[in-house]
C-alpha atoms as a PDB file:
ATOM      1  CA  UNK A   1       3.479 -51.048   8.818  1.00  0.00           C
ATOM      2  CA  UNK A   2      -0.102 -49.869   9.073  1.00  0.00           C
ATOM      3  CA  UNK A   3      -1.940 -48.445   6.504  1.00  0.00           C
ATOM      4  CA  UNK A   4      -2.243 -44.399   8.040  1.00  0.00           C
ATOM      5  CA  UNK A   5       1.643 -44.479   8.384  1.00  0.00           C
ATOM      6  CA  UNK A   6       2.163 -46.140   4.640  1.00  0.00           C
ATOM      7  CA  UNK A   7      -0.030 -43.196   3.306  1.00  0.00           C
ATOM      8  CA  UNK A   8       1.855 -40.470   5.433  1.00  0.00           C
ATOM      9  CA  UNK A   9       5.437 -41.651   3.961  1.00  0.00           C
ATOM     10  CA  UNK A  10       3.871 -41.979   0.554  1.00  0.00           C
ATOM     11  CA  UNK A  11       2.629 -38.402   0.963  1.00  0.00           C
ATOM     12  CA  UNK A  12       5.874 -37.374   2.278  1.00  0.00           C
ATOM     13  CA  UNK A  13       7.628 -38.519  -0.911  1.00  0.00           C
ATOM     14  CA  UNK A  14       5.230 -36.641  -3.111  1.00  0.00           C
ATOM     15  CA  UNK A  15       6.144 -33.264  -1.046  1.00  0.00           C
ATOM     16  CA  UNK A  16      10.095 -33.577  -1.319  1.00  0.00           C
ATOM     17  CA  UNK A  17       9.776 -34.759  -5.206  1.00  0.00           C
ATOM     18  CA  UNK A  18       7.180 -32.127  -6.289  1.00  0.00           C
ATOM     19  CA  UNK A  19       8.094 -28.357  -7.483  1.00  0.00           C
ATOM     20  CA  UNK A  20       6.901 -26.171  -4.605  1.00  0.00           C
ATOM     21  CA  UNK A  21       4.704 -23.164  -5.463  1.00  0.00           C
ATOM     22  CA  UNK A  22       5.454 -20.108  -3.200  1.00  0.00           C
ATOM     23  CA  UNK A  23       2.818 -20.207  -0.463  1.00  0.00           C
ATOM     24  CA  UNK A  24       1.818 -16.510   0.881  1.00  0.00           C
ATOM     25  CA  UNK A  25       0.738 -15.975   4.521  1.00  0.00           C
ATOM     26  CA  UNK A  26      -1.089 -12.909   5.721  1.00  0.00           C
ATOM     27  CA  UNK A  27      -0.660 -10.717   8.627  1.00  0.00           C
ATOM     28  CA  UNK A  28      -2.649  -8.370   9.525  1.00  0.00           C
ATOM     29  CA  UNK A  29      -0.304  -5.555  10.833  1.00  0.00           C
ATOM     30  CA  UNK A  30      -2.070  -2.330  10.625  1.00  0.00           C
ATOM     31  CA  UNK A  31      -5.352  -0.624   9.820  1.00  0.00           C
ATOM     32  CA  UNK A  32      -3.597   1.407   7.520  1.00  0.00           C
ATOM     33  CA  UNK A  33      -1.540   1.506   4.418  1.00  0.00           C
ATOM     34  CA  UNK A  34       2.081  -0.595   4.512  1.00  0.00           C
ATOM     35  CA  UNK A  35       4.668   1.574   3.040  1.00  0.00           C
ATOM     36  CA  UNK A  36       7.418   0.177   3.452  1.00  0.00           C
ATOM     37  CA  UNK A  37       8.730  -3.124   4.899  1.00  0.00           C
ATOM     38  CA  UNK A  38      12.745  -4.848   5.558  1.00  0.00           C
ATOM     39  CA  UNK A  39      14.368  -7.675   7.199  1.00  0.00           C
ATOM     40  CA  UNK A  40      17.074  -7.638   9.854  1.00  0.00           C
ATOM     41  CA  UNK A  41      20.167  -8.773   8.439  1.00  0.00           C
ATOM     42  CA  UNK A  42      20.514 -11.603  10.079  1.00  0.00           C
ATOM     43  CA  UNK A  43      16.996 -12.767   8.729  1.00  0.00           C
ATOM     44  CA  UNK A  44      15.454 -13.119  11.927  1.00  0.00           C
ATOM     45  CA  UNK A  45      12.929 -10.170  11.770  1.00  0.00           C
ATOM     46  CA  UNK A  46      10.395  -8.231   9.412  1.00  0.00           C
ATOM     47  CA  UNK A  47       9.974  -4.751  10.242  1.00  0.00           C
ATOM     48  CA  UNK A  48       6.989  -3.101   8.526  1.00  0.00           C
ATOM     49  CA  UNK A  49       6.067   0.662   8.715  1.00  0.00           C
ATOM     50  CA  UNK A  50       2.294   2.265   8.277  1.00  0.00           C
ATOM     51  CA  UNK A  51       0.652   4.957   7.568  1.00  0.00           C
ATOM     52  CA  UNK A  52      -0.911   4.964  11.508  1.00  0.00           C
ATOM     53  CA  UNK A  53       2.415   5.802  12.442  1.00  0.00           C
ATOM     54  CA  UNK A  54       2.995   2.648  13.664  1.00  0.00           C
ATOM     55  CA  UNK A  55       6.275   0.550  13.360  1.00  0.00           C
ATOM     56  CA  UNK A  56       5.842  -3.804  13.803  1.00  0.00           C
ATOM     57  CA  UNK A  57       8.743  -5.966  14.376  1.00  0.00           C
ATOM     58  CA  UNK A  58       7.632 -10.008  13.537  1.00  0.00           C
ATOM     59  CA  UNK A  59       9.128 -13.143  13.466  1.00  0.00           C
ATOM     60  CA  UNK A  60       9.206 -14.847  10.388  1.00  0.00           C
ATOM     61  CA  UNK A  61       7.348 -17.201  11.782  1.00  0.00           C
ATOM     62  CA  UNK A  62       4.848 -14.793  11.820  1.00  0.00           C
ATOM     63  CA  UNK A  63       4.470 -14.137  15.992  1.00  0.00           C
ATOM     64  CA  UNK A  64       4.285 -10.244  16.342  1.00  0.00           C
ATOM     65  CA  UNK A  65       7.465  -9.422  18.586  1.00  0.00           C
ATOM     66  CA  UNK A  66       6.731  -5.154  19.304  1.00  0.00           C
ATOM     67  CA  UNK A  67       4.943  -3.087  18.149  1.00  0.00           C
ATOM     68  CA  UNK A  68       6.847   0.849  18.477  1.00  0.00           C
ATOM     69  CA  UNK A  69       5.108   4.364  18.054  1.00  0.00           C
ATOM     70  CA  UNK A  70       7.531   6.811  17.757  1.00  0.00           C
ATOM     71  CA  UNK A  71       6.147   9.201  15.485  1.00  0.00           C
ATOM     72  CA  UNK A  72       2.969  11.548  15.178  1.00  0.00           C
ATOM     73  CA  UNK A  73       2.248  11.021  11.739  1.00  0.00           C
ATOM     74  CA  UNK A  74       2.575   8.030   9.197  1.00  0.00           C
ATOM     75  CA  UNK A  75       6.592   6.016   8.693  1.00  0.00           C
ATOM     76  CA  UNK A  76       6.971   5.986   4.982  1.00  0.00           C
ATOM     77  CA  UNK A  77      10.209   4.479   5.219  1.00  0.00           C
ATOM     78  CA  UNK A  78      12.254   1.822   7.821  1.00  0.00           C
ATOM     79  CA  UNK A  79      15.722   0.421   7.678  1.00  0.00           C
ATOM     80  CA  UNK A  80      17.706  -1.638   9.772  1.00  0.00           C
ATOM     81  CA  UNK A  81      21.516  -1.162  10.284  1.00  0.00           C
ATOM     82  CA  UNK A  82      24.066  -3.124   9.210  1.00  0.00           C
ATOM     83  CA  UNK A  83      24.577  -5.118  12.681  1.00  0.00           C
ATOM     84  CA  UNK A  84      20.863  -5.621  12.922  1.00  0.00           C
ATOM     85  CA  UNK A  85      20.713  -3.799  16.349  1.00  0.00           C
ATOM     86  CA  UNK A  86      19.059  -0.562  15.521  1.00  0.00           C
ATOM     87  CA  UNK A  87      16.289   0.638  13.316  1.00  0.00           C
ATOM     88  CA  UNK A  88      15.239   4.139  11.247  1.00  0.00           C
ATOM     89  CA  UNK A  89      12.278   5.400  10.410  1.00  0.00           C
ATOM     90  CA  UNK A  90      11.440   8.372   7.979  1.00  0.00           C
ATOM     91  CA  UNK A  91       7.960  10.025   8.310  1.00  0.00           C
ATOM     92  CA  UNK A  92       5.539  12.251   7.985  1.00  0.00           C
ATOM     93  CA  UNK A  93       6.439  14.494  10.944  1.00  0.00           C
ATOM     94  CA  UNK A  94       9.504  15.513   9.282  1.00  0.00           C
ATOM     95  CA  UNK A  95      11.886  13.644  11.415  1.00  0.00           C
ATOM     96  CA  UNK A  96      14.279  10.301  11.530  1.00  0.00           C
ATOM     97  CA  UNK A  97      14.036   8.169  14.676  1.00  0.00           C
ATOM     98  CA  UNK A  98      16.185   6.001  15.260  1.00  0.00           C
ATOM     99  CA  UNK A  99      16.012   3.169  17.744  1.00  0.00           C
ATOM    100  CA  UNK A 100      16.386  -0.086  19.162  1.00  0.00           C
ATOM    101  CA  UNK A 101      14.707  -3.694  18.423  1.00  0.00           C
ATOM    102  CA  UNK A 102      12.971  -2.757  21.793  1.00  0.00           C
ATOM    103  CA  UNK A 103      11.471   0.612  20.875  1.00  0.00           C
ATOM    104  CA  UNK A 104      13.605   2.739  23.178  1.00  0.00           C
ATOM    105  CA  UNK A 105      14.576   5.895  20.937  1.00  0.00           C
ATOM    106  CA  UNK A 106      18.320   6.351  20.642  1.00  0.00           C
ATOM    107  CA  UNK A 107      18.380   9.559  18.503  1.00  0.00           C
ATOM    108  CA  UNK A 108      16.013  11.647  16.528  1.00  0.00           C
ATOM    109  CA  UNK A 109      16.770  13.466  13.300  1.00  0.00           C
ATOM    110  CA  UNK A 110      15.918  16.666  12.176  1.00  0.00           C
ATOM    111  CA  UNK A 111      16.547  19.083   9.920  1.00  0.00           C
ATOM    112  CA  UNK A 112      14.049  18.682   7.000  1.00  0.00           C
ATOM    113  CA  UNK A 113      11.124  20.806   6.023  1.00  0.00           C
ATOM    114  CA  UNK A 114       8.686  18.320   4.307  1.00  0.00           C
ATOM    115  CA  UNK A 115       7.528  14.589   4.299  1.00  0.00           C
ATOM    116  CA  UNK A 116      10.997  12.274   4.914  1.00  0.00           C
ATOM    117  CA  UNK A 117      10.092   9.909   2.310  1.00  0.00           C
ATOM    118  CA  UNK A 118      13.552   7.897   2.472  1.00  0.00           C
ATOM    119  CA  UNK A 119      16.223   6.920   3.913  1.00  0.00           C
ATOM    120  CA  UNK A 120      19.834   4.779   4.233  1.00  0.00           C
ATOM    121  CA  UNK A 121      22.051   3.593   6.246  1.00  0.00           C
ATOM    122  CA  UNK A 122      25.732   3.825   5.051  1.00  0.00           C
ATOM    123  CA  UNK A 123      27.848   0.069   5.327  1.00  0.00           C
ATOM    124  CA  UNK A 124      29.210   1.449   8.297  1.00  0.00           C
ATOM    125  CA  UNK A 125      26.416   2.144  10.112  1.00  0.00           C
ATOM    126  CA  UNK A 126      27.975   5.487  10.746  1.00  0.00           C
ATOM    127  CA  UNK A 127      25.918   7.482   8.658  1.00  0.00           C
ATOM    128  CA  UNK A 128      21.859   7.443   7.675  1.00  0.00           C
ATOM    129  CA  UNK A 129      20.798   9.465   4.794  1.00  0.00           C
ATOM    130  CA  UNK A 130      17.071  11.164   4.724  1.00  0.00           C
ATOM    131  CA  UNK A 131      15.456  12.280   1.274  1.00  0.00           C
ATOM    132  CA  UNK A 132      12.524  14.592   1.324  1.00  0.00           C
ATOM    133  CA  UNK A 133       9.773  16.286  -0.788  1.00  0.00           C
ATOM    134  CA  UNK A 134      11.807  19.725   0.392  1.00  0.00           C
ATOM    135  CA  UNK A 135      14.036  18.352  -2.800  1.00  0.00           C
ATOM    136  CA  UNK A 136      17.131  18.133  -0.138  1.00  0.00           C
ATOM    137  CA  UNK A 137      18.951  15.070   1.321  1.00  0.00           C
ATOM    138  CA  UNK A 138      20.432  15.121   4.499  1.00  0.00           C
ATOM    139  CA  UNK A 139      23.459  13.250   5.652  1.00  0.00           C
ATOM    140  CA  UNK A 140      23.967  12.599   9.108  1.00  0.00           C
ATOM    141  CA  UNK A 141      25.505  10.412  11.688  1.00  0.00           C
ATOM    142  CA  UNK A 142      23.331   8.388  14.153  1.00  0.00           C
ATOM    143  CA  UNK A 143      24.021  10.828  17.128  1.00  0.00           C
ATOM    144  CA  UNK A 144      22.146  14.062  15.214  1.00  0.00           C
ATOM    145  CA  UNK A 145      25.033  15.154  14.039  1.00  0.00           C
ATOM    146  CA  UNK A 146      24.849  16.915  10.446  1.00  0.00           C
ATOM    147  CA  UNK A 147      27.774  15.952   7.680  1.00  0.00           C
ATOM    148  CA  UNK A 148      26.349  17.633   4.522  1.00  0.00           C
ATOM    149  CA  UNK A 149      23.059  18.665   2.799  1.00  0.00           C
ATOM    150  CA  UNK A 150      23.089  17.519  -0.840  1.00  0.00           C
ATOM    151  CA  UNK A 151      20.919  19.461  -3.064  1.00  0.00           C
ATOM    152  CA  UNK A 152      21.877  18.416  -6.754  1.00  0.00           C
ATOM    153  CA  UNK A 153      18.376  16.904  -7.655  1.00  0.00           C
ATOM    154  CA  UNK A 154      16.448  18.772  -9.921  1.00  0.00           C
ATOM    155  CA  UNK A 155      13.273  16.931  -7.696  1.00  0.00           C
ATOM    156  CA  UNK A 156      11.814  15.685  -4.920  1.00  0.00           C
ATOM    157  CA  UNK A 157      13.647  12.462  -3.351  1.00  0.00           C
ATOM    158  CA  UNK A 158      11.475   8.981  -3.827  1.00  0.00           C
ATOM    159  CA  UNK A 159      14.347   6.250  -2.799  1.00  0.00           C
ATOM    160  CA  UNK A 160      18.164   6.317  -2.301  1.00  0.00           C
ATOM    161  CA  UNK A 161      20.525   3.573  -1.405  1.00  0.00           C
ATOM    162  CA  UNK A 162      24.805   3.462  -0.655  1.00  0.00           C
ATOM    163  CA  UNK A 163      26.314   0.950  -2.616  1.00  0.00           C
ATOM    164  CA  UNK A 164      27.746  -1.775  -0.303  1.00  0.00           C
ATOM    165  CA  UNK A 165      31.417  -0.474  -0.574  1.00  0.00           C
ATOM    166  CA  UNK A 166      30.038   3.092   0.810  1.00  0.00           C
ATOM    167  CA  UNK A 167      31.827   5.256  -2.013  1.00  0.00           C
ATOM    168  CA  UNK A 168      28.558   5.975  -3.752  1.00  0.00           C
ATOM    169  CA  UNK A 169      24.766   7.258  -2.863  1.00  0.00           C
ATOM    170  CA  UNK A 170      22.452   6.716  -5.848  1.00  0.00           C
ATOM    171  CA  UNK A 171      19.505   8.569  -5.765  1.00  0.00           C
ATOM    172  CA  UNK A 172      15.800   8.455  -7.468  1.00  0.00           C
ATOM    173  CA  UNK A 173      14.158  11.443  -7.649  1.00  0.00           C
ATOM    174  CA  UNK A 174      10.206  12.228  -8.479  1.00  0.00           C
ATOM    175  CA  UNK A 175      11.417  13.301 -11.822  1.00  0.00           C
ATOM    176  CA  UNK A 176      12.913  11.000 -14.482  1.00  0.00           C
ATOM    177  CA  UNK A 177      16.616  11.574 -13.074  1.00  0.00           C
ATOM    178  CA  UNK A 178      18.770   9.214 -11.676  1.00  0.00           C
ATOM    179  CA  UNK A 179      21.606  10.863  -9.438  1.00  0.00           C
ATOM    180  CA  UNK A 180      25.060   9.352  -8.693  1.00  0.00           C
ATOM    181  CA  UNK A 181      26.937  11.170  -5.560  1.00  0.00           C
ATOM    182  CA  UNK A 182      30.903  10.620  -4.539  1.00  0.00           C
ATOM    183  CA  UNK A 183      30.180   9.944  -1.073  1.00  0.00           C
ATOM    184  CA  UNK A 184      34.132  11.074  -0.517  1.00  0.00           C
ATOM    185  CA  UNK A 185      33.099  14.217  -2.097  1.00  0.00           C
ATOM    186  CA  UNK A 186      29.621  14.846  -1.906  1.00  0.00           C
ATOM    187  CA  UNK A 187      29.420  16.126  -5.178  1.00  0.00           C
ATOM    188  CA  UNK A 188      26.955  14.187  -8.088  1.00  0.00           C
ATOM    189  CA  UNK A 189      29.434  12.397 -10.483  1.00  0.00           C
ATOM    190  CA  UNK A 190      26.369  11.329 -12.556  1.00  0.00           C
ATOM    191  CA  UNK A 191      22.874  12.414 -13.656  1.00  0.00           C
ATOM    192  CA  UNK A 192      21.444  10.409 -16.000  1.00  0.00           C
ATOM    193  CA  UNK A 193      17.760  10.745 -17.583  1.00  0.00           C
ATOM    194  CA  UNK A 194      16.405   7.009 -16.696  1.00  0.00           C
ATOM    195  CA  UNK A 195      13.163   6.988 -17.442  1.00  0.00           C
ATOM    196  CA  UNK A 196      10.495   8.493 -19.339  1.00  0.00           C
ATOM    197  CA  UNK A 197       7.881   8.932 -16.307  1.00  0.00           C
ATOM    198  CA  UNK A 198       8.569   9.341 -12.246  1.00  0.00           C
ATOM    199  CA  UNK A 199      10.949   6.908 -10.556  1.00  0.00           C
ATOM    200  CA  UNK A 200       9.347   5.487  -7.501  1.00  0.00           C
ATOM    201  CA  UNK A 201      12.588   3.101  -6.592  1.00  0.00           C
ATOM    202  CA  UNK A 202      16.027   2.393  -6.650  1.00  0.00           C
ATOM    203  CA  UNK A 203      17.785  -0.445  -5.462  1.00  0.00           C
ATOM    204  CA  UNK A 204      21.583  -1.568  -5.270  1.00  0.00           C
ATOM    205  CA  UNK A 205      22.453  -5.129  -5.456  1.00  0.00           C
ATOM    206  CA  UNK A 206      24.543  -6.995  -2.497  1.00  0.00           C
ATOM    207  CA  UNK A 207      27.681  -7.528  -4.681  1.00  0.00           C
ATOM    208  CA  UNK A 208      27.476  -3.889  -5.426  1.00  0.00           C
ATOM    209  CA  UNK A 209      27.587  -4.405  -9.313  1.00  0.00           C
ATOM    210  CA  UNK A 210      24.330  -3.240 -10.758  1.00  0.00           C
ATOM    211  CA  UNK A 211      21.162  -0.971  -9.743  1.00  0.00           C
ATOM    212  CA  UNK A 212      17.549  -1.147 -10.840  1.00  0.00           C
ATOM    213  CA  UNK A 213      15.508   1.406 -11.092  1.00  0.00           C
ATOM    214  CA  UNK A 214      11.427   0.807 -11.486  1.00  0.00           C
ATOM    215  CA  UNK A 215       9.256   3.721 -12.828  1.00  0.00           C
ATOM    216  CA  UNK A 216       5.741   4.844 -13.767  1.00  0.00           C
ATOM    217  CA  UNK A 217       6.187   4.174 -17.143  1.00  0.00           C
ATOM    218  CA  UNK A 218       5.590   0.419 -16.379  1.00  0.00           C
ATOM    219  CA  UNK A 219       9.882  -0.590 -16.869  1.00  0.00           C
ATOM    220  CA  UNK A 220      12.684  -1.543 -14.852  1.00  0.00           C
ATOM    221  CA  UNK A 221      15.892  -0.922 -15.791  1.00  0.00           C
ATOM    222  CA  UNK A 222      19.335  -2.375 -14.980  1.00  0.00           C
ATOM    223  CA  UNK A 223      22.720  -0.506 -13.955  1.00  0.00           C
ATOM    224  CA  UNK A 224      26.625  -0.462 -13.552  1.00  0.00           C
ATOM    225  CA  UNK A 225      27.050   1.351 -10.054  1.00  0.00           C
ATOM    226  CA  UNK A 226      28.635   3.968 -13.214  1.00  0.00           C
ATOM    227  CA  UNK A 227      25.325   5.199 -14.508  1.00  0.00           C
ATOM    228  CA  UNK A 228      25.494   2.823 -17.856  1.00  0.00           C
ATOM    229  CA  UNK A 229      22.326   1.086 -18.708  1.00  0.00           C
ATOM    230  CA  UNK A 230      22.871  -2.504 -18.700  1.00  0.00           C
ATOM    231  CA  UNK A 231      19.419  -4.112 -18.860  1.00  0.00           C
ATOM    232  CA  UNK A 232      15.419  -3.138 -19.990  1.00  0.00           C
ATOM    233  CA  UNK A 233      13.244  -5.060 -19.222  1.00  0.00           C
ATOM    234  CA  UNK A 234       8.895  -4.441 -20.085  1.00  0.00           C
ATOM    235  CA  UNK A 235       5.948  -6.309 -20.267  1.00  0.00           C
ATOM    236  CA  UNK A 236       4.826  -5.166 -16.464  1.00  0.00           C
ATOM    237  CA  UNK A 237       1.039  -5.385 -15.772  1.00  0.00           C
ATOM    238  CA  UNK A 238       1.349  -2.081 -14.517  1.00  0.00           C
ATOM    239  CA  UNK A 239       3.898   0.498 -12.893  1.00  0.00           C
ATOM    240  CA  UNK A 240       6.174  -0.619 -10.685  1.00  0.00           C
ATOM    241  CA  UNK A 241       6.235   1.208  -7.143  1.00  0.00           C
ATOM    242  CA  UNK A 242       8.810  -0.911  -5.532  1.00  0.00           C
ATOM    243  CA  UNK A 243      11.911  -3.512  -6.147  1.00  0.00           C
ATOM    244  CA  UNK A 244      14.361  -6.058  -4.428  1.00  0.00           C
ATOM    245  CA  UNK A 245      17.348  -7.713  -5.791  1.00  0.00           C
ATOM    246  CA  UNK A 246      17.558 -11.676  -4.573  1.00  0.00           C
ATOM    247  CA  UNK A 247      21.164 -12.348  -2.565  1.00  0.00           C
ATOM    248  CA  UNK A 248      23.495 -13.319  -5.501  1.00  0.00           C
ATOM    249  CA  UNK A 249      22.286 -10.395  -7.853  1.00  0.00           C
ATOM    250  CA  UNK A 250      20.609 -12.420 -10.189  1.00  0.00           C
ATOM    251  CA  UNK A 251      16.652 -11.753 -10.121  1.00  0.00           C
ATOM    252  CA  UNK A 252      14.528  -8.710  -8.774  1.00  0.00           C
ATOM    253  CA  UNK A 253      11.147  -9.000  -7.130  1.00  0.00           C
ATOM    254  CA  UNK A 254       8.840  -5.933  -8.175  1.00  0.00           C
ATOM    255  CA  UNK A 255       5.761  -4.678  -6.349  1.00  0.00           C
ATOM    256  CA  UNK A 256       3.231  -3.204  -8.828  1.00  0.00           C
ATOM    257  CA  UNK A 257       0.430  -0.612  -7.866  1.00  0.00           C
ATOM    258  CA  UNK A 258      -2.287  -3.146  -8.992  1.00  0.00           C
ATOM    259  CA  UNK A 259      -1.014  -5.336  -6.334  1.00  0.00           C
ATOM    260  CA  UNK A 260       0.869  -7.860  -8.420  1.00  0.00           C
ATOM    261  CA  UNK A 261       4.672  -9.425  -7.675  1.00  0.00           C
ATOM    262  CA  UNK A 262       6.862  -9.578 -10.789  1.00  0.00           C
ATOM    263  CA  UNK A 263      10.067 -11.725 -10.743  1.00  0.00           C
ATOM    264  CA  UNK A 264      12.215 -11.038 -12.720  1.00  0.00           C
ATOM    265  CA  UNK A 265      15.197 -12.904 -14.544  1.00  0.00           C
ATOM    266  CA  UNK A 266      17.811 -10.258 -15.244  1.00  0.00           C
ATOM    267  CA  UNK A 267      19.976 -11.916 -17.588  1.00  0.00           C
ATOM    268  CA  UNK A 268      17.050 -13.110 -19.460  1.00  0.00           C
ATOM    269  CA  UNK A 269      15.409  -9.853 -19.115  1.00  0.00           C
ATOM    270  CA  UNK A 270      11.844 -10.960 -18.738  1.00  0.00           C
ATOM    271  CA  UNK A 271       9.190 -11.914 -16.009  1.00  0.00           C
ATOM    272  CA  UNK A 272       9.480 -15.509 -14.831  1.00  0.00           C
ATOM    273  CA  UNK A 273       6.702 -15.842 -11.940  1.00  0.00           C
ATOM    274  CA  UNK A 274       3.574 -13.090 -11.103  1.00  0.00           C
ATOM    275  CA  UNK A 275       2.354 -13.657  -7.344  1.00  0.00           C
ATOM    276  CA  UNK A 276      -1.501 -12.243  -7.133  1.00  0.00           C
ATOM    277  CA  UNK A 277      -2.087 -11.489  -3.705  1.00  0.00           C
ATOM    278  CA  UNK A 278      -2.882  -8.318  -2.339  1.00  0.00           C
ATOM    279  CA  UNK A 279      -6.205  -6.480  -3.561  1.00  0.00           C
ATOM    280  CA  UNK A 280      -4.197  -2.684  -3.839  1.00  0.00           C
ATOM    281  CA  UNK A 281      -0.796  -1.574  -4.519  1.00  0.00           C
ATOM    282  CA  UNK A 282       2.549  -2.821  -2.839  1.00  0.00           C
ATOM    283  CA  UNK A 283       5.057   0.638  -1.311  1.00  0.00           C
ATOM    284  CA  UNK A 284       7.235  -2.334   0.750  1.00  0.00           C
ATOM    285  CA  UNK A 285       8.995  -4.987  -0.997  1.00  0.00           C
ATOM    286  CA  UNK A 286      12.204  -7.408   0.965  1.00  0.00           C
ATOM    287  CA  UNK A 287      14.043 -10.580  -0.076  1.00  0.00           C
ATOM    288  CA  UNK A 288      15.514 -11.834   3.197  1.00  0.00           C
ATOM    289  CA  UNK A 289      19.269 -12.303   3.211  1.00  0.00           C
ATOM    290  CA  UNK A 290      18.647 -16.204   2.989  1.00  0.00           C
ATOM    291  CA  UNK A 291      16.734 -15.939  -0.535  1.00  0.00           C
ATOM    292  CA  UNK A 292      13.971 -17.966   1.044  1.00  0.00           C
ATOM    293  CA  UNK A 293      10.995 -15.241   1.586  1.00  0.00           C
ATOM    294  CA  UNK A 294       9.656 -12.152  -0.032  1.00  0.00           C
ATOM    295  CA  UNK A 295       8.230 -10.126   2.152  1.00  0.00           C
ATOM    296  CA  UNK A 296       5.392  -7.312   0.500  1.00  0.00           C
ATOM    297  CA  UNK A 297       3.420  -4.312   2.353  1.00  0.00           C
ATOM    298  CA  UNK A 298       0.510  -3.144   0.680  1.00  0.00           C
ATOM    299  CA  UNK A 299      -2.362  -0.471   0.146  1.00  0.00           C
ATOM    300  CA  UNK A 300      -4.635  -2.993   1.703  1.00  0.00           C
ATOM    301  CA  UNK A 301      -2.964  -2.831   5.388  1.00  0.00           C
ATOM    302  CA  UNK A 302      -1.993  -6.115   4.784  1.00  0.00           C
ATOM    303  CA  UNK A 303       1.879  -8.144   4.802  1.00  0.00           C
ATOM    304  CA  UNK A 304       2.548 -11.179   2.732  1.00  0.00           C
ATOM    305  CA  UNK A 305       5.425 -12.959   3.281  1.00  0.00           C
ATOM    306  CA  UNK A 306       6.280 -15.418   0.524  1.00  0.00           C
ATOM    307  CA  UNK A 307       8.190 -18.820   0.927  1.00  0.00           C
ATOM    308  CA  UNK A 308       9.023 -21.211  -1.609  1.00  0.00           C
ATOM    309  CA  UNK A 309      10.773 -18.518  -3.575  1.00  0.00           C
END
């Protein structure tokens, strides 16, 4: 064997044998702020959303597949739904579009008075719900269509999320509050005091089991889908803007305003990995359904997908 192919095998041995450290690539998606980022269900796709208004779809490969402008001011929040074949967007302009992997716009959604700063789409897909700085969610189906206006926040909406069986919306608001809501009822069945500063995120796990919410006050705390603090976990470099649970429910990936990634080991409640990357904050935060990538928008106008995770 000659000696160029010896060395390559030898080399190839070292790879598979040797702990992998989670390589970040860039892409530069916008001249603007990221706020918010998700993958397709499926895995196949990042979508990212900016504060030029602009919506990108990319391959995880990182080939830009469509870029979409469907607004007139900046997306602060995107979602695919649950069969991977449409997308919403909450922005500025105080609508929801909602749309295909193409960019043709199915439906738009109106109703609110302010910035839509979030949204959800139910397990269905039957149903996407829009929070505001009007302090007012609005629930309605993907044809326009209103089912209810929930007003039982005592502030403005910063995330929401339905838990994966659809009987519950939990809620974040600016405020310290976390609120519960029956989605059979519409009416809050909790309201519980989370935090001692603003909540900027909530998220649900995919079993459905526990939410985390991260605040301000530099803490992320751990849920039963009941309101009942499970989990506290500190020691965050600063406060955390954005989270992600990993596919089986067992770490959380945190975006922190000085531009750091904390993972986190919930059952050990403590920070096992910080990924330094981005020079600003991070408003977009995804683990892909796989468990392979991280994907983080940022301040800087910038998207880092993570492998190796």
């Amino acid at each position: 064997m000659k000696r160029w192919l010896l060395m390559a095998v030898a080399l190839v041995l070292v790879a598979a044998t040797a702990v992998a450290e989670p390589e970040s690539l860039v892409f530069l998606t916008h001249d603007k702020v990221v706020f918010s980022v998700a993958f397709s269900p499926s895995g196949d796709l990042l979508a990212a959303a900016s504060l030029d208004g602009a919506v990108s779809l990319w391959r995880t490969q990182g080939v830009l597949q469509n870029k979409i402008r469907l607004h007139t001011k900046l997306v602060l929040a995107i979602g695919f739904s649950p069969d991977g074949r449409l997308l919403a967007t909450a922005s500025g302009d105080k609508t929801v579009a909602v749309f295909d992997r193409e960019g043709v716009l199915k439906q738009r959604l109106v109703g609110h008075t302010t910035n839509v700063v979030a949204l959800a789409w139910s397990p269905d897909g039957k149903l996407i719900a829009s929070g505001a700085e009007d302090r007012r969610i609005l629930v309605q189906k993907t044809d326009g269509s209103l089912v209810t206006i929930l007003t039982g926040q005592m502030q403005s909406t910063t995330a929401l999320e339905f838990t994966p069986d659809g009987k519950k919306l939990v809620v974040a608001e600016r405020g310290q509050h976390l609120v519960i809501y029956d989605t059979k009822t519409w009416r809050p069945v909790k309201l519980v005091k989370a935090h001692a500063e603003v909540i900027w995120d909530v998220a649900v796990s995919r079993d459905g089991k526990s939410l985390a919410t991260g605040s301000k006050d530099r803490s992320v705390k751990v849920w039963s889908v009941d309101g009942t603090e499970t989990a506290a976990i500190g020691g965050f470099s600063d406060e955390i803007w954005t989270l992600t649970w990993d596919p089986e429910g067992k770490s959380l990936a945190c975006g922190l305003r000085n531009g750091e990634v904390a993972v986190v080991d919930v059952a050990g409640k403590r920070i096992t990995r910080t990924l330094r990357s981005h020079e600003t904050g991070i408003p977009g935060i995804a683990w892909s359904p796989t468990g392979r990538l991280i994907a983080t928008g940022s301040r800087d106008g910038t998207i880092r997908l993570w492998r190796g995770m």
